[in-house]
C-alpha atoms as a PDB file:
ATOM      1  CA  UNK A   1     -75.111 174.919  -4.800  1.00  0.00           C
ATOM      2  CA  UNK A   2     -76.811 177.888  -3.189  1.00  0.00           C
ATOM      3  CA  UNK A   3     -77.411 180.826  -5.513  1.00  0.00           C
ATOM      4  CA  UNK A   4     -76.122 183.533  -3.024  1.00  0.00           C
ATOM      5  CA  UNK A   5     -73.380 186.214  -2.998  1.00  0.00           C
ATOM      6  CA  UNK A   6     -71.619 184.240   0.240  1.00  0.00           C
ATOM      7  CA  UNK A   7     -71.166 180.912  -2.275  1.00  0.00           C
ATOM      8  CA  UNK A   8     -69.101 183.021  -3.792  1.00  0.00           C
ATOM      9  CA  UNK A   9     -65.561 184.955  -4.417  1.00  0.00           C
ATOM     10  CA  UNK A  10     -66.055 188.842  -4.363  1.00  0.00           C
ATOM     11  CA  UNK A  11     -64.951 190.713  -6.673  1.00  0.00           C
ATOM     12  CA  UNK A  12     -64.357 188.140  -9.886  1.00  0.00           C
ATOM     13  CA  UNK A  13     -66.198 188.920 -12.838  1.00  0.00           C
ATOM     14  CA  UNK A  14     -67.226 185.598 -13.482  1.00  0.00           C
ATOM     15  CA  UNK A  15     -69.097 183.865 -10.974  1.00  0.00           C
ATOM     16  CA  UNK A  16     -65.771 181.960  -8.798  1.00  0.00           C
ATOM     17  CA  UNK A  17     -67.581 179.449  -6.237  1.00  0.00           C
ATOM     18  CA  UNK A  18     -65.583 179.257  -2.936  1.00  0.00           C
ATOM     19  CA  UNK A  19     -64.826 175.672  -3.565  1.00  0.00           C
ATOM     20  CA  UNK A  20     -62.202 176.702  -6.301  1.00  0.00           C
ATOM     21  CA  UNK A  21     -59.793 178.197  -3.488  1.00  0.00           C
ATOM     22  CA  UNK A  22     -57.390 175.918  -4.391  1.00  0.00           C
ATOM     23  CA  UNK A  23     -56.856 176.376  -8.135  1.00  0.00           C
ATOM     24  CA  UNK A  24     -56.922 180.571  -7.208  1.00  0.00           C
ATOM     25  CA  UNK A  25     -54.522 180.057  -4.335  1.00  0.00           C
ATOM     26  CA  UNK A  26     -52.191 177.833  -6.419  1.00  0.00           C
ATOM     27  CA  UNK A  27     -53.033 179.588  -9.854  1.00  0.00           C
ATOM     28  CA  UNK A  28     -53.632 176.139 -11.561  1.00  0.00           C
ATOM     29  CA  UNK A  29     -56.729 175.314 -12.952  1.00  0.00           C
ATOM     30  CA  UNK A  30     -56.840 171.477 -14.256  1.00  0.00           C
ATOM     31  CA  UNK A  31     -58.719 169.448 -16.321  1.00  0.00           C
ATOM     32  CA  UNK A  32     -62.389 168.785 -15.119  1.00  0.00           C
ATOM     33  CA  UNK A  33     -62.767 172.158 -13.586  1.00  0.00           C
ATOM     34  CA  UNK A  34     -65.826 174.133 -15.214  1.00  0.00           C
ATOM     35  CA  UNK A  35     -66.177 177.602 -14.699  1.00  0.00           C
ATOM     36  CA  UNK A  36     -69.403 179.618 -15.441  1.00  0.00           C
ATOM     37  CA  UNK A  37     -69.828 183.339 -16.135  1.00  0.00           C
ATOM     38  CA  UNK A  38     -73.588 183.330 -14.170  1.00  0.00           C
ATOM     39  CA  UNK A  39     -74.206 182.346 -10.780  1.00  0.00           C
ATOM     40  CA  UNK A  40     -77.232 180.580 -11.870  1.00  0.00           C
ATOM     41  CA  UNK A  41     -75.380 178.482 -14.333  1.00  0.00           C
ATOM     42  CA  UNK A  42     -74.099 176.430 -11.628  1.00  0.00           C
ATOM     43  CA  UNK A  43     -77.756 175.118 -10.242  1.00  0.00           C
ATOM     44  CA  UNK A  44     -78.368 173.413 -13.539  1.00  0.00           C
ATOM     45  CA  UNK A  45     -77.712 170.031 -15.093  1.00  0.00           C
ATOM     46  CA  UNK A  46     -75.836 170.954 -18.375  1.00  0.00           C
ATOM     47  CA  UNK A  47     -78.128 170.130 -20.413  1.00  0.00           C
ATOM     48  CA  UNK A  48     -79.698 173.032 -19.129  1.00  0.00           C
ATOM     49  CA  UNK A  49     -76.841 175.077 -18.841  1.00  0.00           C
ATOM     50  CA  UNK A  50     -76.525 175.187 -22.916  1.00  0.00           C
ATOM     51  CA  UNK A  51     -79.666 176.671 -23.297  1.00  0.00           C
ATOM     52  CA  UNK A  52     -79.264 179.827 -21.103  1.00  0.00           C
ATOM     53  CA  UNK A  53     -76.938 183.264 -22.186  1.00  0.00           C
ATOM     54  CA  UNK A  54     -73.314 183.692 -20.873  1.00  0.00           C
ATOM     55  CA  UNK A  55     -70.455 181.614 -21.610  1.00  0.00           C
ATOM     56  CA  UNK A  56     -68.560 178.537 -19.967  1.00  0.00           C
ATOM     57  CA  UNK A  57     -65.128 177.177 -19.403  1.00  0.00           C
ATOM     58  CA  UNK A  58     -64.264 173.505 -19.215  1.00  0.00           C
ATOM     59  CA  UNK A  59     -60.605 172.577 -18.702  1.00  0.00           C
ATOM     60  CA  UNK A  60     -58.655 170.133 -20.652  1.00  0.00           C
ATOM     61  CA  UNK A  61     -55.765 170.240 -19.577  1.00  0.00           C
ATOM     62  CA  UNK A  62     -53.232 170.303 -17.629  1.00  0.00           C
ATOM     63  CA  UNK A  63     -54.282 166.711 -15.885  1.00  0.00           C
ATOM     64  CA  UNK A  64     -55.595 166.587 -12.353  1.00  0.00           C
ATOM     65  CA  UNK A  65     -53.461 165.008  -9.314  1.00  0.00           C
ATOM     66  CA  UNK A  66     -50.224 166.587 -10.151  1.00  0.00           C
ATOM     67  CA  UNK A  67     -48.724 167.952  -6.875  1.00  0.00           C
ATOM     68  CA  UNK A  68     -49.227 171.934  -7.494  1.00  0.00           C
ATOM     69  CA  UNK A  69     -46.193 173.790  -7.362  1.00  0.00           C
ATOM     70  CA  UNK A  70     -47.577 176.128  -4.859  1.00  0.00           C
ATOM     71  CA  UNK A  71     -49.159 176.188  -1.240  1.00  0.00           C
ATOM     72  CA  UNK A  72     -51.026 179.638  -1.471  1.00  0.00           C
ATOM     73  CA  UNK A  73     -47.696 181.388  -0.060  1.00  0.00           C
ATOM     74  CA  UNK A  74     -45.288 180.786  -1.940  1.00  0.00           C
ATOM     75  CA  UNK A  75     -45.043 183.439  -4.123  1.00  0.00           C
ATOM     76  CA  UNK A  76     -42.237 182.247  -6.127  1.00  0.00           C
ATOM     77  CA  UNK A  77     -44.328 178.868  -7.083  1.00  0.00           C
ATOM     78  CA  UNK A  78     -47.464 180.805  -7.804  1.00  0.00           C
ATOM     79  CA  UNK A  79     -45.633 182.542 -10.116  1.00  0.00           C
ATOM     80  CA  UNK A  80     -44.237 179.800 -11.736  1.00  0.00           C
ATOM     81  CA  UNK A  81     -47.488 178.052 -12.269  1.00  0.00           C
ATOM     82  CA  UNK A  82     -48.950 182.087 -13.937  1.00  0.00           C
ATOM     83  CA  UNK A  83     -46.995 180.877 -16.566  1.00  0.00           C
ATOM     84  CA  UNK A  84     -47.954 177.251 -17.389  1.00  0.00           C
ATOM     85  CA  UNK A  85     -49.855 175.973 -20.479  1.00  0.00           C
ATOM     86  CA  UNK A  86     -53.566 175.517 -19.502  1.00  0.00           C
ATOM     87  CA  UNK A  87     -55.935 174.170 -22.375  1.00  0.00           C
ATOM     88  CA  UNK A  88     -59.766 174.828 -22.339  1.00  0.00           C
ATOM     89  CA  UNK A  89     -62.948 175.088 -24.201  1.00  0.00           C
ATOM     90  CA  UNK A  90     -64.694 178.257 -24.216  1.00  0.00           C
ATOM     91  CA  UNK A  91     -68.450 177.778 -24.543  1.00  0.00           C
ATOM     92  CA  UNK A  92     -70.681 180.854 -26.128  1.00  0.00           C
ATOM     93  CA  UNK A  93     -73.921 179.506 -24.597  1.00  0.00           C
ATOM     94  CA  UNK A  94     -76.245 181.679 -26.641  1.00  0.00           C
ATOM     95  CA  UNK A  95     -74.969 180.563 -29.675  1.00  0.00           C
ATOM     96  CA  UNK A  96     -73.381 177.180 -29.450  1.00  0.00           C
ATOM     97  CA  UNK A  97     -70.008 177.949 -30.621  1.00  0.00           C
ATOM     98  CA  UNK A  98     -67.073 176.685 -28.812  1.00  0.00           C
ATOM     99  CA  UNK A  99     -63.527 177.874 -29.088  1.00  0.00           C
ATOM    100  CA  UNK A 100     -60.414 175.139 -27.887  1.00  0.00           C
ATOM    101  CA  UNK A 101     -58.034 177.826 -26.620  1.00  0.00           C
ATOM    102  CA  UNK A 102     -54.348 177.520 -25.488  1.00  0.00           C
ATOM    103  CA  UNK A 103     -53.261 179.559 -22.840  1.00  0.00           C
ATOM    104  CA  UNK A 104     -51.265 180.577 -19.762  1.00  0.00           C
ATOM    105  CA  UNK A 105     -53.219 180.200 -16.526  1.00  0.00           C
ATOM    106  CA  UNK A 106     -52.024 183.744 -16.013  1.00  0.00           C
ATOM    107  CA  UNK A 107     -54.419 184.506 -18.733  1.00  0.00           C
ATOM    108  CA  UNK A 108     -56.922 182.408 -17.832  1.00  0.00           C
ATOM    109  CA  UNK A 109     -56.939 183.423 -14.070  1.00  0.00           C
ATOM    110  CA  UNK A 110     -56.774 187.198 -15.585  1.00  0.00           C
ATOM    111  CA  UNK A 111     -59.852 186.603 -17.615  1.00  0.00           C
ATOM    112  CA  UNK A 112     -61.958 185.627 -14.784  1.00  0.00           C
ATOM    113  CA  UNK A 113     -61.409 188.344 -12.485  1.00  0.00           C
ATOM    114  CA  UNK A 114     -60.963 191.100 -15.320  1.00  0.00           C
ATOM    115  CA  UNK A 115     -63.960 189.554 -17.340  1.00  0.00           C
ATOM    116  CA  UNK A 116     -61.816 190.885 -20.932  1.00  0.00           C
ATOM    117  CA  UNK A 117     -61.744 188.281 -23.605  1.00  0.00           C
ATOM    118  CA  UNK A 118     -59.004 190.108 -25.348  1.00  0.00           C
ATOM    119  CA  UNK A 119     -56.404 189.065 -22.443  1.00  0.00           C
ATOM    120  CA  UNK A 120     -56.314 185.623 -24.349  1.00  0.00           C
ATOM    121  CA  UNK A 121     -55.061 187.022 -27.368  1.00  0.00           C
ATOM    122  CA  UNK A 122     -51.275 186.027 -27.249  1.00  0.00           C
ATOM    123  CA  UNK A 123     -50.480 189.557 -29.119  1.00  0.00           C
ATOM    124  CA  UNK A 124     -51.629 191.317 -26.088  1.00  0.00           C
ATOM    125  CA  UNK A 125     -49.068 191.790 -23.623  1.00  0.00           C
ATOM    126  CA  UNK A 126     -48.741 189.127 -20.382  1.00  0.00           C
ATOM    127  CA  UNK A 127     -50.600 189.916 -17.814  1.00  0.00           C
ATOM    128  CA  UNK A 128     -48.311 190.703 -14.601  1.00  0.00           C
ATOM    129  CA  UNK A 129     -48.133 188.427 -11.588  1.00  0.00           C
ATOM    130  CA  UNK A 130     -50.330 189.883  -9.502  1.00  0.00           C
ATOM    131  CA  UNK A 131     -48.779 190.562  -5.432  1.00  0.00           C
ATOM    132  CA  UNK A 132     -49.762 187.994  -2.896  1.00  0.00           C
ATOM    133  CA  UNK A 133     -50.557 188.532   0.589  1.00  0.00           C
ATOM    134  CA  UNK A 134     -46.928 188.083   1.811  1.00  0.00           C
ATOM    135  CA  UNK A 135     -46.273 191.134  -0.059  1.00  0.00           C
ATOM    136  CA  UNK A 136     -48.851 193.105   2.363  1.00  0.00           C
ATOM    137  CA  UNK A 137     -47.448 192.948   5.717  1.00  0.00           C
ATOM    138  CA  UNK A 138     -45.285 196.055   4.950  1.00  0.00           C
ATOM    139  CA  UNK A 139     -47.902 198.218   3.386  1.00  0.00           C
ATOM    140  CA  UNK A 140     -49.747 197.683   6.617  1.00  0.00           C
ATOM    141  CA  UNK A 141     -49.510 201.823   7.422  1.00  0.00           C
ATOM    142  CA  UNK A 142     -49.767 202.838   4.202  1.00  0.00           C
ATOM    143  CA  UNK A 143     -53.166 200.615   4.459  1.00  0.00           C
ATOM    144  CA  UNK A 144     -53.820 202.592   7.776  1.00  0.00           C
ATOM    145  CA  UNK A 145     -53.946 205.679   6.178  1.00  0.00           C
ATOM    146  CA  UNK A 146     -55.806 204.590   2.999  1.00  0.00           C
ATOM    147  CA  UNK A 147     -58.775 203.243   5.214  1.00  0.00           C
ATOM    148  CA  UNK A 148     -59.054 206.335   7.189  1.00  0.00           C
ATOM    149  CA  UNK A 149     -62.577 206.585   7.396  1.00  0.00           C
ATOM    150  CA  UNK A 150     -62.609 203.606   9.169  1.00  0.00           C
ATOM    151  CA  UNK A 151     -59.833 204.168  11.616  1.00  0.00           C
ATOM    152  CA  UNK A 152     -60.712 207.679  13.039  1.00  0.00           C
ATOM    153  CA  UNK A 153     -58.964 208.417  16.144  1.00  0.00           C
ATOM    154  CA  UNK A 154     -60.583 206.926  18.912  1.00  0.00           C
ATOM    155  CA  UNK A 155     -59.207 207.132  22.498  1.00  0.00           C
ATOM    156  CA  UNK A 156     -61.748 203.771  23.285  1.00  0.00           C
ATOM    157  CA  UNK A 157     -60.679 201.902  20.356  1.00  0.00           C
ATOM    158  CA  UNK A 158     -57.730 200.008  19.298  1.00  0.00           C
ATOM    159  CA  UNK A 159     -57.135 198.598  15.632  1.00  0.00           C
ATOM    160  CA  UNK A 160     -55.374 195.718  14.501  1.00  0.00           C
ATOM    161  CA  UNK A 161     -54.882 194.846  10.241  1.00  0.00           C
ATOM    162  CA  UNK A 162     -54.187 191.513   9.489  1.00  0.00           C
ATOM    163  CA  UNK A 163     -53.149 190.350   5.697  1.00  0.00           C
ATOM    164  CA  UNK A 164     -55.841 188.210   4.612  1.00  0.00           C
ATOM    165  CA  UNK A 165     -56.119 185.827   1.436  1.00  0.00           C
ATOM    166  CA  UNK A 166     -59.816 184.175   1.590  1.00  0.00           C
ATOM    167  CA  UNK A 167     -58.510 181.729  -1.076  1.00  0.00           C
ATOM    168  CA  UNK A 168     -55.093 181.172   0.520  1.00  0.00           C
ATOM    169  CA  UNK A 169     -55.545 178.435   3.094  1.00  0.00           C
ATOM    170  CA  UNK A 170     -52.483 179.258   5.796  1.00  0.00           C
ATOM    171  CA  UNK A 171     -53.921 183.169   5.512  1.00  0.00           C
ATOM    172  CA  UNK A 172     -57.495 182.185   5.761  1.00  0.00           C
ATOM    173  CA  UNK A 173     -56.796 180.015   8.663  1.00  0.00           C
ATOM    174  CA  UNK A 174     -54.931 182.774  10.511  1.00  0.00           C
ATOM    175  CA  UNK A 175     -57.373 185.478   9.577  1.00  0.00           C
ATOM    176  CA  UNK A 176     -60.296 182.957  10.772  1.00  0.00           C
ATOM    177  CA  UNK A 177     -58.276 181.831  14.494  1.00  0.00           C
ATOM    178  CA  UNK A 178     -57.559 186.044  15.238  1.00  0.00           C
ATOM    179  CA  UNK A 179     -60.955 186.811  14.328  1.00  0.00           C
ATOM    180  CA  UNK A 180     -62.835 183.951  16.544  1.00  0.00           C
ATOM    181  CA  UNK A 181     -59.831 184.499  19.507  1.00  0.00           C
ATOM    182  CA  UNK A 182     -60.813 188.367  19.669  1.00  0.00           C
ATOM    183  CA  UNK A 183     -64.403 188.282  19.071  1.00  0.00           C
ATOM    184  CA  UNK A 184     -64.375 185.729  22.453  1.00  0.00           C
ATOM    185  CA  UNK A 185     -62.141 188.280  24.255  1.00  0.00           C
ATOM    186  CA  UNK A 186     -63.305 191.862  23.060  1.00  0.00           C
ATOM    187  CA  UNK A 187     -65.961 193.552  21.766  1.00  0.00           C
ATOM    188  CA  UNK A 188     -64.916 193.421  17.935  1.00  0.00           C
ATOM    189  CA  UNK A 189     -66.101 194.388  14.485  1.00  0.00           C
ATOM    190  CA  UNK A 190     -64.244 193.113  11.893  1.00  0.00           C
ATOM    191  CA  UNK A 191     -64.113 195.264   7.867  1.00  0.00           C
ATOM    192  CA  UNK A 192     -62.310 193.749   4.991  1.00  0.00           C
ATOM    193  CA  UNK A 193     -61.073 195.877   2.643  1.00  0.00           C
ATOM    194  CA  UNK A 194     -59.641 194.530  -1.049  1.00  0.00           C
ATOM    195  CA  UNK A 195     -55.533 195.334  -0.718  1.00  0.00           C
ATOM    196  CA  UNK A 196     -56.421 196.568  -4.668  1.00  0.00           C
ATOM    197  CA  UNK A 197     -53.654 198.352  -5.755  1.00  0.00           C
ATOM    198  CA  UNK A 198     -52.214 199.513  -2.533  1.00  0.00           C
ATOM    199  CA  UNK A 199     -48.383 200.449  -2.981  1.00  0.00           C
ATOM    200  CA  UNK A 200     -47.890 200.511  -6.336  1.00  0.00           C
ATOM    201  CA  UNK A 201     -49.077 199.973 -10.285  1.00  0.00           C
ATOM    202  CA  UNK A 202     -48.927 196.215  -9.906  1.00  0.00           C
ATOM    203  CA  UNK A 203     -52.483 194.676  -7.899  1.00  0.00           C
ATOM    204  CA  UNK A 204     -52.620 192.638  -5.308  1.00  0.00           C
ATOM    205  CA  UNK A 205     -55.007 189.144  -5.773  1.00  0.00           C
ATOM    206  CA  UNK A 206     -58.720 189.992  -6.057  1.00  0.00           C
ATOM    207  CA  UNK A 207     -58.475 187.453  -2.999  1.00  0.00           C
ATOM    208  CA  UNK A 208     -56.420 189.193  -1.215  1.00  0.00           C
ATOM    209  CA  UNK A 209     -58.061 192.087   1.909  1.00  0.00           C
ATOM    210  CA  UNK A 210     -56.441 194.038   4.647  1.00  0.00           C
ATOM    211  CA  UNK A 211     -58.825 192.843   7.666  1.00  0.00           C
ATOM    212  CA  UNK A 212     -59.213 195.507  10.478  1.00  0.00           C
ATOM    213  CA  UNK A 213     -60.504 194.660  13.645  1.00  0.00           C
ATOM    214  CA  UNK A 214     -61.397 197.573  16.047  1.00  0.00           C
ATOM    215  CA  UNK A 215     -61.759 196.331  19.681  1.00  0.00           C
ATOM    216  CA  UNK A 216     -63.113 198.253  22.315  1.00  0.00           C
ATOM    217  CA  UNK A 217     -62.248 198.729  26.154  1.00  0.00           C
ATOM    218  CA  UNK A 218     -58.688 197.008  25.903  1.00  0.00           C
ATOM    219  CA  UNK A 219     -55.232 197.780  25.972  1.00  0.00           C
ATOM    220  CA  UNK A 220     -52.379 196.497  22.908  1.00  0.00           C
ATOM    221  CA  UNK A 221     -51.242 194.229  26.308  1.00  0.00           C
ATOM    222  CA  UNK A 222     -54.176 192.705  26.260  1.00  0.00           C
ATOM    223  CA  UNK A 223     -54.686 192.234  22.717  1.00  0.00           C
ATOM    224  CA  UNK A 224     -51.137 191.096  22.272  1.00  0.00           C
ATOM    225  CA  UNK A 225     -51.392 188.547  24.967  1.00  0.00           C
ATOM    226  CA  UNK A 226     -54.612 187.145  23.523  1.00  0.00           C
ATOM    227  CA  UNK A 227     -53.139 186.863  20.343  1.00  0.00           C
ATOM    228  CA  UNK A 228     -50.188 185.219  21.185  1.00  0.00           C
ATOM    229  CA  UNK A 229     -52.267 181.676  22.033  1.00  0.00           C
ATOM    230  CA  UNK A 230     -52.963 181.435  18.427  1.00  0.00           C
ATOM    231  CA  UNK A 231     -50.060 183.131  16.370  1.00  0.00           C
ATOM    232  CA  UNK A 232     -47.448 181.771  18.596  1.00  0.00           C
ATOM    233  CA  UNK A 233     -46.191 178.172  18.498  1.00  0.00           C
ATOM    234  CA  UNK A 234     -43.045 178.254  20.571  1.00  0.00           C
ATOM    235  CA  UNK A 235     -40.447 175.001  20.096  1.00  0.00           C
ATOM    236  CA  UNK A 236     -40.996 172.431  22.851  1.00  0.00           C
ATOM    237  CA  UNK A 237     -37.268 172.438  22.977  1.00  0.00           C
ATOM    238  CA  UNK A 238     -36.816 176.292  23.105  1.00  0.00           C
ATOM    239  CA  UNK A 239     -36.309 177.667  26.939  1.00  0.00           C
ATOM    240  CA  UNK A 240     -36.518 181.609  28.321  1.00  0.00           C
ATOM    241  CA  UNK A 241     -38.623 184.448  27.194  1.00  0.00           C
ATOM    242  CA  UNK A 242     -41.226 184.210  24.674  1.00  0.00           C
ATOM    243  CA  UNK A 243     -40.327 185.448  21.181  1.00  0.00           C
ATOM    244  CA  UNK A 244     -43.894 186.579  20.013  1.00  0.00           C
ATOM    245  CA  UNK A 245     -43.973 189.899  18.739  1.00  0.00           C
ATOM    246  CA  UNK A 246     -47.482 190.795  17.138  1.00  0.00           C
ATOM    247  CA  UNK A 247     -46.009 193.306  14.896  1.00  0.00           C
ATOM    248  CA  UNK A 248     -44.451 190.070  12.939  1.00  0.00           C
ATOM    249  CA  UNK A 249     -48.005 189.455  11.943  1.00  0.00           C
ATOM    250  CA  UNK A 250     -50.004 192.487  11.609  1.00  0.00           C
ATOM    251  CA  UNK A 251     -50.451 196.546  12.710  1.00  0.00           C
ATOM    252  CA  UNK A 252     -51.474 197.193  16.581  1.00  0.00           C
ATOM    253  CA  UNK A 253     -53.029 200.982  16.043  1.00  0.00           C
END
């Protein structure tokens, strides 16, 4: 694996390689999966792993291929699976010692983005269920606002935010299709900003970003219509006027 910054998940503070979307999307980490704190950890054989600083998780349970409960949007299901037993070793590197630690994978999933051993200590309260992109749509203008400096008034520019979850497959895919479909069309830059702790006390998933596109020389008819090829899929059966409305899927500024 690549020892770059793009192998991995931003803002984590252990190193999360991309190809664990699925147990951040899902919140279920299952036995097998080994997690390093170090980047460079995941170049070497373990053998060689032991012998460097920083610390290591290997999962023992729950078992792998048992359906997950959740498909990156269902928040309901993610939530459900926050609170599930997860068993794993916790490997001091530097020093050899390893701790078998029972868990919640809200814990667990808290400990790698927060990097604080102490959230594993059952006497310290739960960590909450962090908000999911679903939950973002509506903040949308307070986002607007928030990001100022990057949406100064501009009588050439329009701006569109878009939820985005870059471990959440559905959101990924969507934020991936807008982004190729108006980079074709328009002349585009895209910004991601981390959703953080927009609206309230409780974050949103270190996953999940408010992506604004600014396009220049177009109109919102234009946009809208060029949108509408890949966030629309009418019913074959389903006659008259088109039902797309943009604003069902993000902010037209």
């Amino acid at each position: 694996m690549a020892k770059t910054s793009t192998t991995f998940f931003p803002n984590f503070a252990w190193a999360i390689p991309k190809a664990f979307a699925d147990p951040l999307s899902t919140c279920r980490f299952e036995q097998g999966d080994t997690l390093y704190k170090n980047q460079s950890a995941y170049e070497l054989p373990w053998s060689e792993v032991t012998k460097t600083n920083g610390q290591a998780i290997q999962v023992l349970s729950p078992s792998k291929g048992v359906a997950s409960k959740s498909t990156g949007q269902d928040d309901s299901a993610f939530g459900e699976n926050w609170q599930q037993e997860v068993i794993f070793d916790l490997h001091d590197l530097k020093t050899g010692e390893i701790q078998t630690i029972t868990t919640t994978e809200g814990r667990l999933y808290t400990l790698l983005w927060r990097g604080d051993i102490n959230i594993l200590d059952e006497q310290q309260e739960a960590p909450p269920v962090p908000r999911q992109a679903s939950a973002l749509k509506k903040l949308l203008p307070e986002a607007a606002k928030l990001f100022q400096t990057e949406l100064l008034p501009d009588p050439e520019v329009l701006r569109f935010l878009l939820p985005c979850d870059l471990a959440a497959g559905l959101y990924r895919d969507k934020y991936l299709n807008v982004k190729q479909k108006l980079e074709a069309e328009f002349e585009t830059t895209v910004r991601l900003e981390q959703a953080g702790s927009l609206g309230g006390v409780v974050p949103f998933l270190p996953t999940v970003h408010v992506a604004i596109f600014s396009l220049r020389g177009t109109t919102a008819e234009m946009v809208e219509k060029s949108l509408q090829d890949v966030l629309y899929r009418p019913l074959a059966a389903r006659k008259g006027a088109s039902r797309f409305r943009l604003k069902t899927h993000g902010l037209l500024l």
